[in-house]
PDB file of N, CA and C in Angstrom:
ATOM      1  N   UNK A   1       2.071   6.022 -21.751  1.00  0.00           N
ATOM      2  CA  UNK A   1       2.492   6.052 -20.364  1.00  0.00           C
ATOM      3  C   UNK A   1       3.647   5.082 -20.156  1.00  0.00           C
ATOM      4  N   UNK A   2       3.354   3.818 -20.185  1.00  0.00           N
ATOM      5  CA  UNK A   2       4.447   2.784 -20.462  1.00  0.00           C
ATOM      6  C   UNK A   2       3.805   1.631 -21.480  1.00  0.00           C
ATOM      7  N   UNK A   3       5.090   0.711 -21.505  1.00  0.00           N
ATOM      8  CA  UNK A   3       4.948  -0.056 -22.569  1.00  0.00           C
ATOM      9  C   UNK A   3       5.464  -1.297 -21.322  1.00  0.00           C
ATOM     10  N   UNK A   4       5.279  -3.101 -22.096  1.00  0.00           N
ATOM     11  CA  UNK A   4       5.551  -3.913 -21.455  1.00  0.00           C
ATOM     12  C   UNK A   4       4.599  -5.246 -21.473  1.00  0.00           C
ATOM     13  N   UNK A   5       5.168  -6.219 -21.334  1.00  0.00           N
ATOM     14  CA  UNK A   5       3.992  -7.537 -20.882  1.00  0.00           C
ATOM     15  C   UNK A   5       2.961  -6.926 -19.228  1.00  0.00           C
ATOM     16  N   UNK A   6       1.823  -7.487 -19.321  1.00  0.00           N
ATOM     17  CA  UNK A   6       1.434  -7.411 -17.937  1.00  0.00           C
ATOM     18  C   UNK A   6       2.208  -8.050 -16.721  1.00  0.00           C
ATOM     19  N   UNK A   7       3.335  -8.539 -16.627  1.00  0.00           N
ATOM     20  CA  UNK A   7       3.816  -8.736 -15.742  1.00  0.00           C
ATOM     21  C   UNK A   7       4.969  -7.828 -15.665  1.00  0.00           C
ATOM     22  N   UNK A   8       5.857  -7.329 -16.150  1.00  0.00           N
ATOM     23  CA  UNK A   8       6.895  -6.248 -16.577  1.00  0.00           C
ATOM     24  C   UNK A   8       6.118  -5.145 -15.963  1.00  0.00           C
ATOM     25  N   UNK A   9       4.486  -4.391 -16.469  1.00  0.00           N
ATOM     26  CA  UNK A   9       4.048  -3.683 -16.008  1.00  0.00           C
ATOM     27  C   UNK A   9       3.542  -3.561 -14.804  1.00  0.00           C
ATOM     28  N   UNK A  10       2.955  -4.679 -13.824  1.00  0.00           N
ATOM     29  CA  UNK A  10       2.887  -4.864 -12.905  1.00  0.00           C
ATOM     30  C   UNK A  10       4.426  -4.752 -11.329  1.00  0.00           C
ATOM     31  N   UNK A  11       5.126  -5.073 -12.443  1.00  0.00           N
ATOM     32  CA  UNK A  11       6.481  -5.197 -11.917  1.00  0.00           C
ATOM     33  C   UNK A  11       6.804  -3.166 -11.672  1.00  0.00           C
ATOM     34  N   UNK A  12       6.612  -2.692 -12.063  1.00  0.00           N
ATOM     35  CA  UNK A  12       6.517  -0.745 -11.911  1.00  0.00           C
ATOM     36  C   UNK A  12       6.063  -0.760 -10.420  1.00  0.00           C
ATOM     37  N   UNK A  13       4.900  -1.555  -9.994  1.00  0.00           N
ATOM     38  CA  UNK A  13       4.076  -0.786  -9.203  1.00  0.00           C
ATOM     39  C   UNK A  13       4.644  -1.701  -7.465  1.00  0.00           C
ATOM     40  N   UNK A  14       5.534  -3.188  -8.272  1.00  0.00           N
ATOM     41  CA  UNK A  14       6.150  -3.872  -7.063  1.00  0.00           C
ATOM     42  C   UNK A  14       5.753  -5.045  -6.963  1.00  0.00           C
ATOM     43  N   UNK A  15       6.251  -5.749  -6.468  1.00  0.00           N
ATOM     44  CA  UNK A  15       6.544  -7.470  -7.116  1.00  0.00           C
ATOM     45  C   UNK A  15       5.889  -7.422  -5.259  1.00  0.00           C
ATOM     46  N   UNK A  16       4.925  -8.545  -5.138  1.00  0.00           N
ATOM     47  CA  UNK A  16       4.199  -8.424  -3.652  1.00  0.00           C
ATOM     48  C   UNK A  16       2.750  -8.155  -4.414  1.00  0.00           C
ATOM     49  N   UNK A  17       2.044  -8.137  -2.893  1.00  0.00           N
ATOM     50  CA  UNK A  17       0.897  -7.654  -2.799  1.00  0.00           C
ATOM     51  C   UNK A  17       0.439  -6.505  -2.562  1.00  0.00           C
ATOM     52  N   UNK A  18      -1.059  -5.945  -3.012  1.00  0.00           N
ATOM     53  CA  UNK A  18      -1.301  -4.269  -2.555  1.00  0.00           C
ATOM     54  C   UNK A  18      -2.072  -4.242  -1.427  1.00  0.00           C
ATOM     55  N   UNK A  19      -1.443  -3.671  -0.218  1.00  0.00           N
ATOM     56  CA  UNK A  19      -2.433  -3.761   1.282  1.00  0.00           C
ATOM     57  C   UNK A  19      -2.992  -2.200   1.410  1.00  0.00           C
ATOM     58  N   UNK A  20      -4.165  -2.550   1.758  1.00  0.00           N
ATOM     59  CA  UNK A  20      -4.827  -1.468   1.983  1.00  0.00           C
ATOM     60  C   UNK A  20      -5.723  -1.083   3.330  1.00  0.00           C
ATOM     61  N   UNK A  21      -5.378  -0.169   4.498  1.00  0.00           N
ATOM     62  CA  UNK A  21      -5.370  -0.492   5.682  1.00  0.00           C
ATOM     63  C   UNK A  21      -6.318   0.558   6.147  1.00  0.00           C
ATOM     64  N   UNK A  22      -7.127   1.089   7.155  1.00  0.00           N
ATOM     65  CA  UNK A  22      -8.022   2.068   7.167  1.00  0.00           C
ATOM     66  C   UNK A  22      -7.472   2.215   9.003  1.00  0.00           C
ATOM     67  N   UNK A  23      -7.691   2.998   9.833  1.00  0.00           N
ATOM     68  CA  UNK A  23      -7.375   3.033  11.369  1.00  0.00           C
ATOM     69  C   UNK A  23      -8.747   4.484  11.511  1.00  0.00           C
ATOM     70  N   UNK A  24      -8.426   4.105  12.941  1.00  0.00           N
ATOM     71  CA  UNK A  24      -9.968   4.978  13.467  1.00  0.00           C
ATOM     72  C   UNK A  24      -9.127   6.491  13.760  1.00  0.00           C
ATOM     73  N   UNK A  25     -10.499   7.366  13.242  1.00  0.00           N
ATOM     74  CA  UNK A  25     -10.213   8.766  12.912  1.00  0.00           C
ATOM     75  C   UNK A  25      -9.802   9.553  14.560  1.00  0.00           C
ATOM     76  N   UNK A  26      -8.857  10.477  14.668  1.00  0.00           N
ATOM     77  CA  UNK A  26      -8.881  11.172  15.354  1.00  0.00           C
ATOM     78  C   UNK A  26      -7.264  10.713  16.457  1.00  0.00           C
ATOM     79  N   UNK A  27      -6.789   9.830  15.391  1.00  0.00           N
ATOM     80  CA  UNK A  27      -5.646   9.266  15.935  1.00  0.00           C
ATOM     81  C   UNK A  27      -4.358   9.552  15.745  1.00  0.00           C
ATOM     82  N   UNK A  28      -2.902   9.882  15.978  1.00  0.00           N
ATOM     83  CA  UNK A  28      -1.956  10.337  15.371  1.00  0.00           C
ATOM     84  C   UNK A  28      -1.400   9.377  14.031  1.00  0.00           C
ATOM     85  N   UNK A  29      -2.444   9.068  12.557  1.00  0.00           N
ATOM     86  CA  UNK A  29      -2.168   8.606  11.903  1.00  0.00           C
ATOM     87  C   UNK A  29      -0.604   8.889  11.005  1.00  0.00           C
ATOM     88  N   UNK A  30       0.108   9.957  11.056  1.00  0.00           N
ATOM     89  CA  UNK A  30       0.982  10.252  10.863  1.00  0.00           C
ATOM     90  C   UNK A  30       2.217   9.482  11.338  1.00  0.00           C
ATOM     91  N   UNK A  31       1.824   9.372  12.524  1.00  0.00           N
ATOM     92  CA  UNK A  31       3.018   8.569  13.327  1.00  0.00           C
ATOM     93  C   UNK A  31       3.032   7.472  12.758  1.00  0.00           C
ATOM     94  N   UNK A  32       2.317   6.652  12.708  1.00  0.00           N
ATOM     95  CA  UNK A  32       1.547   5.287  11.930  1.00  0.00           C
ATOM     96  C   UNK A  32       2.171   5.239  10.568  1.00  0.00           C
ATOM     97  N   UNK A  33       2.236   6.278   9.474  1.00  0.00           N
ATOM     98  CA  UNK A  33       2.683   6.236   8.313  1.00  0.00           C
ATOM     99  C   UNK A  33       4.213   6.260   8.652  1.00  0.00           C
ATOM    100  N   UNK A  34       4.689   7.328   9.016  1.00  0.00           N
ATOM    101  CA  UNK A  34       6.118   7.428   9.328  1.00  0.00           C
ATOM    102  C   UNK A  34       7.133   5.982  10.072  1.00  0.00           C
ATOM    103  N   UNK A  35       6.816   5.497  10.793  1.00  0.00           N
ATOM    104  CA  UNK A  35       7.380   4.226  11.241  1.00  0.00           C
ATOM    105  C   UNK A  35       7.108   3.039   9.685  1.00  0.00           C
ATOM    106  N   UNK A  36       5.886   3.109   9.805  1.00  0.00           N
ATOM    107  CA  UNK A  36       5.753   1.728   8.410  1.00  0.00           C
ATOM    108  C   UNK A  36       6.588   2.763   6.883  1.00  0.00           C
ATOM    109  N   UNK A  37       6.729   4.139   7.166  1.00  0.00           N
ATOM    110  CA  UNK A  37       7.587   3.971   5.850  1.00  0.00           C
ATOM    111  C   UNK A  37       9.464   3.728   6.030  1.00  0.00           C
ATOM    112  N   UNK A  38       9.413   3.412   7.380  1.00  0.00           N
ATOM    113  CA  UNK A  38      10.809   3.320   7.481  1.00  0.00           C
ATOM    114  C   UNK A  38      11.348   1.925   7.044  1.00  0.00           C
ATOM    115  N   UNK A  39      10.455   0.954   7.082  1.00  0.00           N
ATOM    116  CA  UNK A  39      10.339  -0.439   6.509  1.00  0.00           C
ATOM    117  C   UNK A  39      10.701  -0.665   4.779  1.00  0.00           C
ATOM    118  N   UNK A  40      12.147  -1.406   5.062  1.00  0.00           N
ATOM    119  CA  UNK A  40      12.505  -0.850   3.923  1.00  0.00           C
ATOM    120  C   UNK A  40      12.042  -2.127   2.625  1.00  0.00           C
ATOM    121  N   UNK A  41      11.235  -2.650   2.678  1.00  0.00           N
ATOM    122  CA  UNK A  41      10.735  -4.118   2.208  1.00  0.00           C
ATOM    123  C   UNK A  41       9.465  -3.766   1.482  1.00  0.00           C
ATOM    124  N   UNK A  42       8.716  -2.376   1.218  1.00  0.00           N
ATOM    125  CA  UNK A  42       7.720  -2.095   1.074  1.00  0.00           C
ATOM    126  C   UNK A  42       7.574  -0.768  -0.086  1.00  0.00           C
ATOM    127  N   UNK A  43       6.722  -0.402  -0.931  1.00  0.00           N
ATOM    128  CA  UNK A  43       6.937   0.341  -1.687  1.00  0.00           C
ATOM    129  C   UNK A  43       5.047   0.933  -1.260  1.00  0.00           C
ATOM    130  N   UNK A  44       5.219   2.475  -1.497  1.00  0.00           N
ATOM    131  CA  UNK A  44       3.863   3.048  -0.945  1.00  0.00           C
ATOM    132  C   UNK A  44       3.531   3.771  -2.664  1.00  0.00           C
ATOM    133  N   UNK A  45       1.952   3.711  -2.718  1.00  0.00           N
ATOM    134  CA  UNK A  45       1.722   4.180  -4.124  1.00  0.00           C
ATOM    135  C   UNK A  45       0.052   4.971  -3.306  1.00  0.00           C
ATOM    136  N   UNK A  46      -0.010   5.805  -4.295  1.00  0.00           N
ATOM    137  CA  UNK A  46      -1.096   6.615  -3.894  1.00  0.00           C
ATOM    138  C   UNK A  46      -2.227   6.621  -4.702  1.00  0.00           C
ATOM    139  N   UNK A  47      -3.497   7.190  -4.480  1.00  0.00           N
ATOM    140  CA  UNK A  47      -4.559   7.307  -4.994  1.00  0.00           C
ATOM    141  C   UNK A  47      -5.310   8.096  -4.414  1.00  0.00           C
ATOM    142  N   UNK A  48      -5.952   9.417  -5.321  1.00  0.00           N
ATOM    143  CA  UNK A  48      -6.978  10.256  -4.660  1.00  0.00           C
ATOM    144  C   UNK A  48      -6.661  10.584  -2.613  1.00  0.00           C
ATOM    145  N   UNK A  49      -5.325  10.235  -2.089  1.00  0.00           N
ATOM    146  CA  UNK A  49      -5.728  10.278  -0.509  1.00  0.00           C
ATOM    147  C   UNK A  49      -5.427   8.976  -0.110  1.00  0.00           C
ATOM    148  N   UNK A  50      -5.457   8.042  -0.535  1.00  0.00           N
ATOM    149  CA  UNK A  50      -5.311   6.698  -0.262  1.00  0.00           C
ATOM    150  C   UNK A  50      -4.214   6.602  -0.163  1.00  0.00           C
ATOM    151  N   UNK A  51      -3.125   5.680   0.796  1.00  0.00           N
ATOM    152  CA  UNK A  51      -2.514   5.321   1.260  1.00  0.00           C
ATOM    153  C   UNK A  51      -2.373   3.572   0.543  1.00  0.00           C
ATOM    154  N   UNK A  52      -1.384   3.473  -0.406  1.00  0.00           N
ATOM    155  CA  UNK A  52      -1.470   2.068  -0.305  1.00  0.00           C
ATOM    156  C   UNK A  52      -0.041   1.073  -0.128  1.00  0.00           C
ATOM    157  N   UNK A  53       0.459   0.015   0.265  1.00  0.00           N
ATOM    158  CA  UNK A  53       1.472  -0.551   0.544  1.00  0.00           C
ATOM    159  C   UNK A  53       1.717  -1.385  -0.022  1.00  0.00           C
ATOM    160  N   UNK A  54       2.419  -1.971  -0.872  1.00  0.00           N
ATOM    161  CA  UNK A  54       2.857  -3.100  -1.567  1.00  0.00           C
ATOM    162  C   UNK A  54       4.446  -4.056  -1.153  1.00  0.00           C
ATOM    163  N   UNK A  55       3.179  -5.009  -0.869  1.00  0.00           N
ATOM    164  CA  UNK A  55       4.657  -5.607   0.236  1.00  0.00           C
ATOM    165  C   UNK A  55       4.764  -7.410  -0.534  1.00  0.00           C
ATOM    166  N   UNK A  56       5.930  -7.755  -0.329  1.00  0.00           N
ATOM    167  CA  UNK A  56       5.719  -9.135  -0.706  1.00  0.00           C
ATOM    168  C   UNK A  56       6.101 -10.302   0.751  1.00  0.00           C
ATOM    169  N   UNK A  57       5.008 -11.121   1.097  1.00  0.00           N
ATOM    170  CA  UNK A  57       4.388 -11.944   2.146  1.00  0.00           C
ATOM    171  C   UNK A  57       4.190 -11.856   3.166  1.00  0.00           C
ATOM    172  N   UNK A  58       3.939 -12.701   3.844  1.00  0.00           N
ATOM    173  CA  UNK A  58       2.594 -12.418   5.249  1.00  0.00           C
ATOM    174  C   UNK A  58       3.872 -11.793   6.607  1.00  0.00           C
ATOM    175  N   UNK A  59       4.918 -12.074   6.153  1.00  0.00           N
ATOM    176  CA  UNK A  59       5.760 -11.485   7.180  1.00  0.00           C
ATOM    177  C   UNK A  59       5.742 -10.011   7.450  1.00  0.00           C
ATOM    178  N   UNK A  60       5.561  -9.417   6.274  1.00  0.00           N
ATOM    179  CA  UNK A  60       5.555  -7.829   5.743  1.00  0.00           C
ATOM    180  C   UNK A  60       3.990  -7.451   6.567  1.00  0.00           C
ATOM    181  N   UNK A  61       2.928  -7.858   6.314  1.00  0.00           N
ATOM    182  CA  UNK A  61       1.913  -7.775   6.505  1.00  0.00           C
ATOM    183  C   UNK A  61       1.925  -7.917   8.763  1.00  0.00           C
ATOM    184  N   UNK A  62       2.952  -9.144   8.871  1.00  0.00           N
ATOM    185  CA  UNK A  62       3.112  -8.791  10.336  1.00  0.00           C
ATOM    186  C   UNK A  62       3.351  -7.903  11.167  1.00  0.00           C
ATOM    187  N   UNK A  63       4.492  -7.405  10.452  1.00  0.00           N
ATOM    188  CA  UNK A  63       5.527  -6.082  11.165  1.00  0.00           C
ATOM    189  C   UNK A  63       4.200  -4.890  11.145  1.00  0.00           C
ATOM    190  N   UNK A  64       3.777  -4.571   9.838  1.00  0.00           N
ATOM    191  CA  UNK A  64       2.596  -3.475   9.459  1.00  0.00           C
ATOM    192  C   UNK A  64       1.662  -3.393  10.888  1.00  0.00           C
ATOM    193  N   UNK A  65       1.230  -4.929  11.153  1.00  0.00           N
ATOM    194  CA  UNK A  65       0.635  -4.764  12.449  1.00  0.00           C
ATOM    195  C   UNK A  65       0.682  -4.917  13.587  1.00  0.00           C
ATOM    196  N   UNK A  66       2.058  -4.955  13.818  1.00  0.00           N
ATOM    197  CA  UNK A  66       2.481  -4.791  15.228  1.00  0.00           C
ATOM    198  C   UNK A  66       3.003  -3.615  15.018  1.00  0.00           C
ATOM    199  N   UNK A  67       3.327  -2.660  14.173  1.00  0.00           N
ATOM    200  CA  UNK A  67       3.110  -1.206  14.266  1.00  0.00           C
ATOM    201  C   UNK A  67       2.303  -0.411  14.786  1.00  0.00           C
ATOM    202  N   UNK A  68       1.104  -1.078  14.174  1.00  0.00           N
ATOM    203  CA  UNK A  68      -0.354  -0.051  14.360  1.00  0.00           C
ATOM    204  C   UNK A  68      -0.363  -0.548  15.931  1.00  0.00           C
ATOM    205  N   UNK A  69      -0.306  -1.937  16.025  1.00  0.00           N
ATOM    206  CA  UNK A  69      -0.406  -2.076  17.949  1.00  0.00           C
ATOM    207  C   UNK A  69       0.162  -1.229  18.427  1.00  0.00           C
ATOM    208  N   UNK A  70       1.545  -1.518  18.215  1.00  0.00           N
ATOM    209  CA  UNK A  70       2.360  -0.467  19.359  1.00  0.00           C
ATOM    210  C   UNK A  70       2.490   0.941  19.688  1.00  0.00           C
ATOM    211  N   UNK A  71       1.325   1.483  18.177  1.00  0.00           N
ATOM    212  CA  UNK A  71       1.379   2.914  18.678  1.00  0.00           C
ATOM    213  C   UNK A  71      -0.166   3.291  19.272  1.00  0.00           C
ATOM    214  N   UNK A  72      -0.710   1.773  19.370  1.00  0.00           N
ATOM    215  CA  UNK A  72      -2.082   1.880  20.318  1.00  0.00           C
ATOM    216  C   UNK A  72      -3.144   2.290  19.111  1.00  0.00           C
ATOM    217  N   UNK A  73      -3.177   1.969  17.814  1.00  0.00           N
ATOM    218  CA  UNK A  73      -3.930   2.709  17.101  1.00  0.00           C
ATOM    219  C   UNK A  73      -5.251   1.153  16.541  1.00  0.00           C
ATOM    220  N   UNK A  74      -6.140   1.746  16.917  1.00  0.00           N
ATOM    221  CA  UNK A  74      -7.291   0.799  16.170  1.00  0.00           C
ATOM    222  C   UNK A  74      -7.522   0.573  14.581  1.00  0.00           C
ATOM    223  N   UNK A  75      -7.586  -1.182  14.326  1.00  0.00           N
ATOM    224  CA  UNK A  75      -7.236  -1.117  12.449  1.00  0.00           C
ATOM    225  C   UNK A  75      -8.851  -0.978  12.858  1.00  0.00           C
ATOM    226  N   UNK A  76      -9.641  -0.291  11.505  1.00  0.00           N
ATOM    227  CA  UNK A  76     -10.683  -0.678  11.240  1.00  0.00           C
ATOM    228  C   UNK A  76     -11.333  -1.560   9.973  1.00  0.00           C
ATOM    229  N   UNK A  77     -10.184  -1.418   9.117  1.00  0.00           N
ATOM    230  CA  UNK A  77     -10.288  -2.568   8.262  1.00  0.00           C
ATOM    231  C   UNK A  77      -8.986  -2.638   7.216  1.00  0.00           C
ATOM    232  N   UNK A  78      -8.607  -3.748   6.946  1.00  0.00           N
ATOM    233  CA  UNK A  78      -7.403  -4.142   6.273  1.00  0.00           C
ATOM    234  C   UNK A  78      -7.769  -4.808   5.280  1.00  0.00           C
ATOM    235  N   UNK A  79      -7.450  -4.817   3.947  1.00  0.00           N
ATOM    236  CA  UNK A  79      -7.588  -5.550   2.698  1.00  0.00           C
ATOM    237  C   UNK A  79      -6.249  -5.908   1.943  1.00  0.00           C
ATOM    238  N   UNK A  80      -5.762  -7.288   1.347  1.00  0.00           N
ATOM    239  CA  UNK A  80      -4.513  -7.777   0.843  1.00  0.00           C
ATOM    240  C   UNK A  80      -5.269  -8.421  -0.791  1.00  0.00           C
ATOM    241  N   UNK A  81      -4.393  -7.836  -1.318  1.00  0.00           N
ATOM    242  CA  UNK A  81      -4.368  -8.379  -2.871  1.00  0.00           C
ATOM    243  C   UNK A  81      -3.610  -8.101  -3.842  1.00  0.00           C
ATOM    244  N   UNK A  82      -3.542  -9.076  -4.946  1.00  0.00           N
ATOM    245  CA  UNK A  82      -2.696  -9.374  -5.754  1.00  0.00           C
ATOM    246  C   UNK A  82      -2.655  -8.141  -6.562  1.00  0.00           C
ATOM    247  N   UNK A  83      -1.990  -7.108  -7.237  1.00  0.00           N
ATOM    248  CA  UNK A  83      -1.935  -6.467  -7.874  1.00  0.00           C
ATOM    249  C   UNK A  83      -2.103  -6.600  -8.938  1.00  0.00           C
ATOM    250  N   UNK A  84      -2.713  -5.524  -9.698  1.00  0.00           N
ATOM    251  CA  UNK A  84      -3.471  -5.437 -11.243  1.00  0.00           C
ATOM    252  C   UNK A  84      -2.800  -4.258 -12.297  1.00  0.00           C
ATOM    253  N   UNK A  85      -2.872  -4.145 -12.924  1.00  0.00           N
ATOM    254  CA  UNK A  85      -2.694  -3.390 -14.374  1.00  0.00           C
ATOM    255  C   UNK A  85      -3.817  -2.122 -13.591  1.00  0.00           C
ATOM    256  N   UNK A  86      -4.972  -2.043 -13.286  1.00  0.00           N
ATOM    257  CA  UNK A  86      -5.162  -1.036 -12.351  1.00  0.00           C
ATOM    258  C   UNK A  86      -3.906  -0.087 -11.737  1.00  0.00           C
ATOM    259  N   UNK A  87      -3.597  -1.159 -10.836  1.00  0.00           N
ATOM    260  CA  UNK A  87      -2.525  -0.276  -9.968  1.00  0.00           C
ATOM    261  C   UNK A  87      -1.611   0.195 -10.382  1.00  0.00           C
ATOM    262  N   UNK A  88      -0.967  -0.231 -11.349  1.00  0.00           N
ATOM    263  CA  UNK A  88       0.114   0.473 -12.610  1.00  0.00           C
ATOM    264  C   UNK A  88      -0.106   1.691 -12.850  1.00  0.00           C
ATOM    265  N   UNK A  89      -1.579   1.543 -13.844  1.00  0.00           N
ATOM    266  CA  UNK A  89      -2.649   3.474 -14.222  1.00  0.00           C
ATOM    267  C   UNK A  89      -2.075   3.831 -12.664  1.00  0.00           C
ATOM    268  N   UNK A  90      -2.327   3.627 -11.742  1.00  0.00           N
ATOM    269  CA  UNK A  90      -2.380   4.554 -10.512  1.00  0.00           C
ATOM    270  C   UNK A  90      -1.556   4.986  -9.890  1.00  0.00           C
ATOM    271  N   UNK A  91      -0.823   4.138 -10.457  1.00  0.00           N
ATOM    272  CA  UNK A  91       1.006   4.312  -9.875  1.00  0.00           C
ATOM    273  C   UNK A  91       1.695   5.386 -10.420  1.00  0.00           C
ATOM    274  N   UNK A  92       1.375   5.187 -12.064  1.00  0.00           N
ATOM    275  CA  UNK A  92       1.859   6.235 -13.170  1.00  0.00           C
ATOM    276  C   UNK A  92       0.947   7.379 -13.192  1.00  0.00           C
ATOM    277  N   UNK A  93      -0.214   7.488 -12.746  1.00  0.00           N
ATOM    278  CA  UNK A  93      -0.902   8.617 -13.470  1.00  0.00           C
ATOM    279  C   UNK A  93      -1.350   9.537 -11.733  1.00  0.00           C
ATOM    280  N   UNK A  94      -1.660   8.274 -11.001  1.00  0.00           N
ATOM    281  CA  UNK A  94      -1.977   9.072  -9.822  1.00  0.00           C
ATOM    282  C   UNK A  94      -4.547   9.354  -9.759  1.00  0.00           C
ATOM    283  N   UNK A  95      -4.497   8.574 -10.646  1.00  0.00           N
ATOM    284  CA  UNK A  95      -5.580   8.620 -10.783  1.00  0.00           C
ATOM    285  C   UNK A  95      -6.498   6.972 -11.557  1.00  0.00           C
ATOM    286  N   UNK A  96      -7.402   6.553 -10.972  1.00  0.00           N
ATOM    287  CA  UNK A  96      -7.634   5.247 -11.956  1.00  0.00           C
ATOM    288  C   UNK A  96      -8.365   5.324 -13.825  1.00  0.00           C
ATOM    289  N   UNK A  97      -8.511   4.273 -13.590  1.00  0.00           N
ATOM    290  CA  UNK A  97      -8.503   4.310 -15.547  1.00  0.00           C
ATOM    291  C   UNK A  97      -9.886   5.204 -15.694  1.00  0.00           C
ATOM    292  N   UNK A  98     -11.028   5.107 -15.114  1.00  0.00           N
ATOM    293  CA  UNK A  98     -12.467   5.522 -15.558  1.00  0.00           C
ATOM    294  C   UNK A  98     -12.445   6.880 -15.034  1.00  0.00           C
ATOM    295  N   UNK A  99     -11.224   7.465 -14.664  1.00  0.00           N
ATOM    296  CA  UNK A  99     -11.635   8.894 -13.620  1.00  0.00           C
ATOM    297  C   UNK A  99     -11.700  10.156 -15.216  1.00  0.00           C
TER     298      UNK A  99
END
């Protein structure tokens, strides 16, 4: 798939953190994606449906949520972390390592 040190490989998937954001069902989540992908500071990687954002510092992580405010949309849960050799497989393959 690729070759590299774990940091080189990590470096594929985006130098930052991986945020992972959930909002309450029945909402124009679309709109929500479309504005945060206009943010040009951010790289989006997928999984199974998942939505994920890789941004580097808490400033990035601000804008993200004064997005979701302003389009009135409820977070229901938000998670921030350091990226893994995981997210690489997922980046490149679109699926994780045990699937």
């Amino acid at each position: 798939i690729s070759q590299g040190t774990p940091s080189k490989l990590k470096g594929i998937v985006g130098e930052g953190d991986i945020v992972e954001f959930k909002v309450e069902k029945g909402v124009d989540r679309i709109q929500v994606i479309e504005r945060i992908k206009k943010l040009n500071f951010i790289k989006w990687t997928h999984e199974k449906g998942k939505r994920r954002i890789v941004l580097n510092g808490l400033d990035g992580l601000r804008r993200i949520s004064e997005i979701i405010d302003t389009v009135k949309v409820k977070m229901l849960d938000i998670s921030i972390r350091e990226n893994t050799l995981e997210d690489v497989f997922i980046d490149l393959t679109g699926r994780r390592l045990r699937d």
